[in-house]
C-alpha atoms as a PDB file:
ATOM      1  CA  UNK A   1      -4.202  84.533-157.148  1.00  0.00           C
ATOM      2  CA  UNK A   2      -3.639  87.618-159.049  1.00  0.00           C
ATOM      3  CA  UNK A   3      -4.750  88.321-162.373  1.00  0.00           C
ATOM      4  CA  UNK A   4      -1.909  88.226-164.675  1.00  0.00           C
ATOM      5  CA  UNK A   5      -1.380  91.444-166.871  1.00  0.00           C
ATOM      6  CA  UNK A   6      -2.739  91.085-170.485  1.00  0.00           C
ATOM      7  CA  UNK A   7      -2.305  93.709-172.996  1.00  0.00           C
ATOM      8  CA  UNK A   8      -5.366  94.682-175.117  1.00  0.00           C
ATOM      9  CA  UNK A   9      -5.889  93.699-178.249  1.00  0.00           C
ATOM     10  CA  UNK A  10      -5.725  97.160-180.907  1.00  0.00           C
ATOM     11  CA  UNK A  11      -8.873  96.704-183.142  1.00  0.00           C
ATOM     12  CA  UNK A  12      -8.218 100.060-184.879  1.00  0.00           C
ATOM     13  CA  UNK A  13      -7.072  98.030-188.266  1.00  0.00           C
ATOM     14  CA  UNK A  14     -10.395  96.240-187.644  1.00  0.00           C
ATOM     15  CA  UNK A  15     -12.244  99.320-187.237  1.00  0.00           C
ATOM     16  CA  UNK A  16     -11.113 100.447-190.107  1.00  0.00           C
ATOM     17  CA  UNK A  17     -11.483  97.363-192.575  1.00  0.00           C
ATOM     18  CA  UNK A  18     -14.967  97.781-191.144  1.00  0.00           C
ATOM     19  CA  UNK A  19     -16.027 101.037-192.138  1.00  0.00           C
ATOM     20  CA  UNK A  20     -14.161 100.372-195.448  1.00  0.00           C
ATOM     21  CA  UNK A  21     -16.674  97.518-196.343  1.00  0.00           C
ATOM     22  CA  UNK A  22     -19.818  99.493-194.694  1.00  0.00           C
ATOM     23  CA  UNK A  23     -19.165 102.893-196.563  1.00  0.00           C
ATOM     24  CA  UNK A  24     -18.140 100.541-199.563  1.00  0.00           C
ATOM     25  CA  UNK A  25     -21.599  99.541-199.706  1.00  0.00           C
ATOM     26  CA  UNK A  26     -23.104 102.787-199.085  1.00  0.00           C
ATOM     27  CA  UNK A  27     -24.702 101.718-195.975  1.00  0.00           C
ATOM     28  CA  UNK A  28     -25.257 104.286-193.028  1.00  0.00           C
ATOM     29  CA  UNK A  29     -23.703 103.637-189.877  1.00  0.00           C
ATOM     30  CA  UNK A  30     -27.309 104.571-188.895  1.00  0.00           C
ATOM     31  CA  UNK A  31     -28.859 101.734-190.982  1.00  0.00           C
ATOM     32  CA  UNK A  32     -26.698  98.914-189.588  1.00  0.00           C
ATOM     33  CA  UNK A  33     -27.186 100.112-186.319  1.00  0.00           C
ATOM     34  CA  UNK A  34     -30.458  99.929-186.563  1.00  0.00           C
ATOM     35  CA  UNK A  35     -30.383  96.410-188.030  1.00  0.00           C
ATOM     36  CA  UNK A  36     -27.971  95.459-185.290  1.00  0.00           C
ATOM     37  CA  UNK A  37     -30.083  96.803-182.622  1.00  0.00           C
ATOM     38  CA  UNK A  38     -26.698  98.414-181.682  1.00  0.00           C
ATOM     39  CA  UNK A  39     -26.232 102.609-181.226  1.00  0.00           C
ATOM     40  CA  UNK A  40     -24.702 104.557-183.701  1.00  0.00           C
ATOM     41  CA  UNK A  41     -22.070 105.631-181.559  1.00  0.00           C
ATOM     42  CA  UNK A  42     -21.259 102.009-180.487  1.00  0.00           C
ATOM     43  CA  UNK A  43     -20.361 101.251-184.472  1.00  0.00           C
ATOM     44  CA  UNK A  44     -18.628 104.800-184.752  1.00  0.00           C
ATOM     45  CA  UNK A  45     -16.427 103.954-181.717  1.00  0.00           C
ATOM     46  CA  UNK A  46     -15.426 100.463-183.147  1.00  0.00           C
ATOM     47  CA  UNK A  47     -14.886 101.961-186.992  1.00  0.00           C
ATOM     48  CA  UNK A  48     -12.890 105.192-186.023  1.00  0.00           C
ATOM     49  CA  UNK A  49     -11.662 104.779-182.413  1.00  0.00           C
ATOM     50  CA  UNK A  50     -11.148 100.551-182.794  1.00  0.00           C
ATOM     51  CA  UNK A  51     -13.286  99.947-179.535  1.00  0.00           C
ATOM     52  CA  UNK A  52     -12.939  96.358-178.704  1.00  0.00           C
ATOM     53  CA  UNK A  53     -16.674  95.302-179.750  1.00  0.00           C
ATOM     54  CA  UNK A  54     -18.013  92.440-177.811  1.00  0.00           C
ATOM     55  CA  UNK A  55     -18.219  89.035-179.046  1.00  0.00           C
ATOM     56  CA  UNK A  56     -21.391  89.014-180.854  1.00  0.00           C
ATOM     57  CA  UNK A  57     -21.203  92.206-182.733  1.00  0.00           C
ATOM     58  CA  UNK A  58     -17.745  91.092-183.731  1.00  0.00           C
ATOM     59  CA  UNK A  59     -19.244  88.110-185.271  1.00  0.00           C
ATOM     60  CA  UNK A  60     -22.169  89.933-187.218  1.00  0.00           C
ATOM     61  CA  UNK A  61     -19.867  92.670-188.541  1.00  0.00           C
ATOM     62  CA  UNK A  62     -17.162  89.970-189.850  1.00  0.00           C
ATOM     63  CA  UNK A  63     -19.992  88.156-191.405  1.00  0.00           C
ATOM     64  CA  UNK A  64     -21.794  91.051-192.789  1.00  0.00           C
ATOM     65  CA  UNK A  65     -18.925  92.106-194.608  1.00  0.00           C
ATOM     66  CA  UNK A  66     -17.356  88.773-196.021  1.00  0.00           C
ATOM     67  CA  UNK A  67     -13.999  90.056-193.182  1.00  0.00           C
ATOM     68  CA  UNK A  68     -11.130  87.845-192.977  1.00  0.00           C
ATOM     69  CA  UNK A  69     -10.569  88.056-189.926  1.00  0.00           C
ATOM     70  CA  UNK A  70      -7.288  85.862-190.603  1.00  0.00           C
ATOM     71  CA  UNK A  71      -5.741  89.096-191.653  1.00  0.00           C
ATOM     72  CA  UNK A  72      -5.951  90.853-187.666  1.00  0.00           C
ATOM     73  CA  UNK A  73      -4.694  87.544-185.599  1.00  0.00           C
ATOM     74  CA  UNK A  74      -2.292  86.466-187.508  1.00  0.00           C
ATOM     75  CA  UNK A  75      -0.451  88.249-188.765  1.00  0.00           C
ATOM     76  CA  UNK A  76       2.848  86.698-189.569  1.00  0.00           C
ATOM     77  CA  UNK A  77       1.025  84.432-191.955  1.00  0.00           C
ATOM     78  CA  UNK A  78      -0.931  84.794-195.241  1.00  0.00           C
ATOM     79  CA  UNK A  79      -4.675  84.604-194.741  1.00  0.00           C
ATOM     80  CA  UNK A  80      -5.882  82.133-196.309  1.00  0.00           C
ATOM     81  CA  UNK A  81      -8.836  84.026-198.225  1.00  0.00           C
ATOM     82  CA  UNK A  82      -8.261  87.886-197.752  1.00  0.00           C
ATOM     83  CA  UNK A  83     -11.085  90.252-197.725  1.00  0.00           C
ATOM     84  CA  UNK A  84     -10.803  91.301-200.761  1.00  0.00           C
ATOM     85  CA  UNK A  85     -11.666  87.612-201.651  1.00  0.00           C
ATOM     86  CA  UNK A  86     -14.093  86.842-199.552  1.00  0.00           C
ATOM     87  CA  UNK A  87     -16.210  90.130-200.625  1.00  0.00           C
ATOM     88  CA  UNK A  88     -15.179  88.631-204.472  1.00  0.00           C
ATOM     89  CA  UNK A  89     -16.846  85.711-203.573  1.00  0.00           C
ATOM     90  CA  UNK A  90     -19.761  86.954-202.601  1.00  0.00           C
ATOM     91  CA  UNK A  91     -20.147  88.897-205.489  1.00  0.00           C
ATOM     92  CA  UNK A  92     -19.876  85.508-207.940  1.00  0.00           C
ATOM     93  CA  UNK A  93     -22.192  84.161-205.865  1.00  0.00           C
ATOM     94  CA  UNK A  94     -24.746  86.757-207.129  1.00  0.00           C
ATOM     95  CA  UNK A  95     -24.240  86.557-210.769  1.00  0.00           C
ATOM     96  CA  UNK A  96     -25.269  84.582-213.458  1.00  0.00           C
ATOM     97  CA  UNK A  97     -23.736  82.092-215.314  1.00  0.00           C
ATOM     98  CA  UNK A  98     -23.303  83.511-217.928  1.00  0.00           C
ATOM     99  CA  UNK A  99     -21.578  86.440-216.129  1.00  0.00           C
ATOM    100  CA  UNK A 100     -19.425  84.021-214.480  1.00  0.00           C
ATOM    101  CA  UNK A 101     -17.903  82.921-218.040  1.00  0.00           C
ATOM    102  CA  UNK A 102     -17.387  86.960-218.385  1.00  0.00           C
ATOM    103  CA  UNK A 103     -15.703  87.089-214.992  1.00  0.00           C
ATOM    104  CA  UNK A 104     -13.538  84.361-215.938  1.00  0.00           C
ATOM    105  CA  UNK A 105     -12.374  85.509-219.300  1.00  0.00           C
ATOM    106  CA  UNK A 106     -11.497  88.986-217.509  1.00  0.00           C
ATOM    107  CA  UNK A 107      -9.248  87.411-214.604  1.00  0.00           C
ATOM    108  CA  UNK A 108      -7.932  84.967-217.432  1.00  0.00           C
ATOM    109  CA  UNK A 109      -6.189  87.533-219.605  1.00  0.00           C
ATOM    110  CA  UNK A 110      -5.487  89.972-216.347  1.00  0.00           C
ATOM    111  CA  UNK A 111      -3.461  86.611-215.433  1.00  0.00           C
ATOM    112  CA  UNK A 112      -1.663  86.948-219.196  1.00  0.00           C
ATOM    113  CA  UNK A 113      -0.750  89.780-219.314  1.00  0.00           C
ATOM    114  CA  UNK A 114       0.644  89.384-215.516  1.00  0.00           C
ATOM    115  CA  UNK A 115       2.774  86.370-216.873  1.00  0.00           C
ATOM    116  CA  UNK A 116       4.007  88.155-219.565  1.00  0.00           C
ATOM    117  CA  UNK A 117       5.857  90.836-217.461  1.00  0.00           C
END
């Protein structure tokens, strides 16, 4: 039986939402490679070329950055937590309380002022 023609999947947008989040936490594509036990060149090719990574490294790079990866697959509907949010979230998670109450105050009167326009 022949194999039936599937189109690649583009991980450019991927590539780049990775990067993004790396250089956004002012880690070297050096340092995660090294903590990946992947080459540099391997990450570079995925960030700036979108090289379909394999399986595995997808997973640790999607779960080292708090990626949605909601945002790549499907795309006709709304993710249900963006990046954005996800990243967010792990930020609360590494505050206080008390900063939390500070946090909250903030994205209340953001959410005010929104309303009022």
């Amino acid at each position: 039986m022949a194999k039936r023609p599937v189109p690649l999947y583009d991980f450019a947008a991927f590539g780049q939402a990775i990067k993004a989040a790396r250089t956004g936490r002012n880690e070297s594509r050096k340092k995660v490679s090294d903590e990946m036990n992947i080459s540099p060149r391997y990450l570079a090719n995925i960030e700036n070329k979108g090289q379909q990574p394999s399986l595995q490294i997808f997973y640790e790079l999607v779960t080292r950055y708090d990626i949605s990866v909601d945002q790549f697959f499907f795309l006709d509907k709304a993710a249900e937590k963006s990046t954005q949010r996800r990243q967010l979230d792990t930020l609360l998670d590494s505050i206080s309380d008390k900063d939390i109450r500070i946090v909250t105050a903030t994205a209340k009167e953001i959410a005010e002022v929104e309303n009022e326009n």
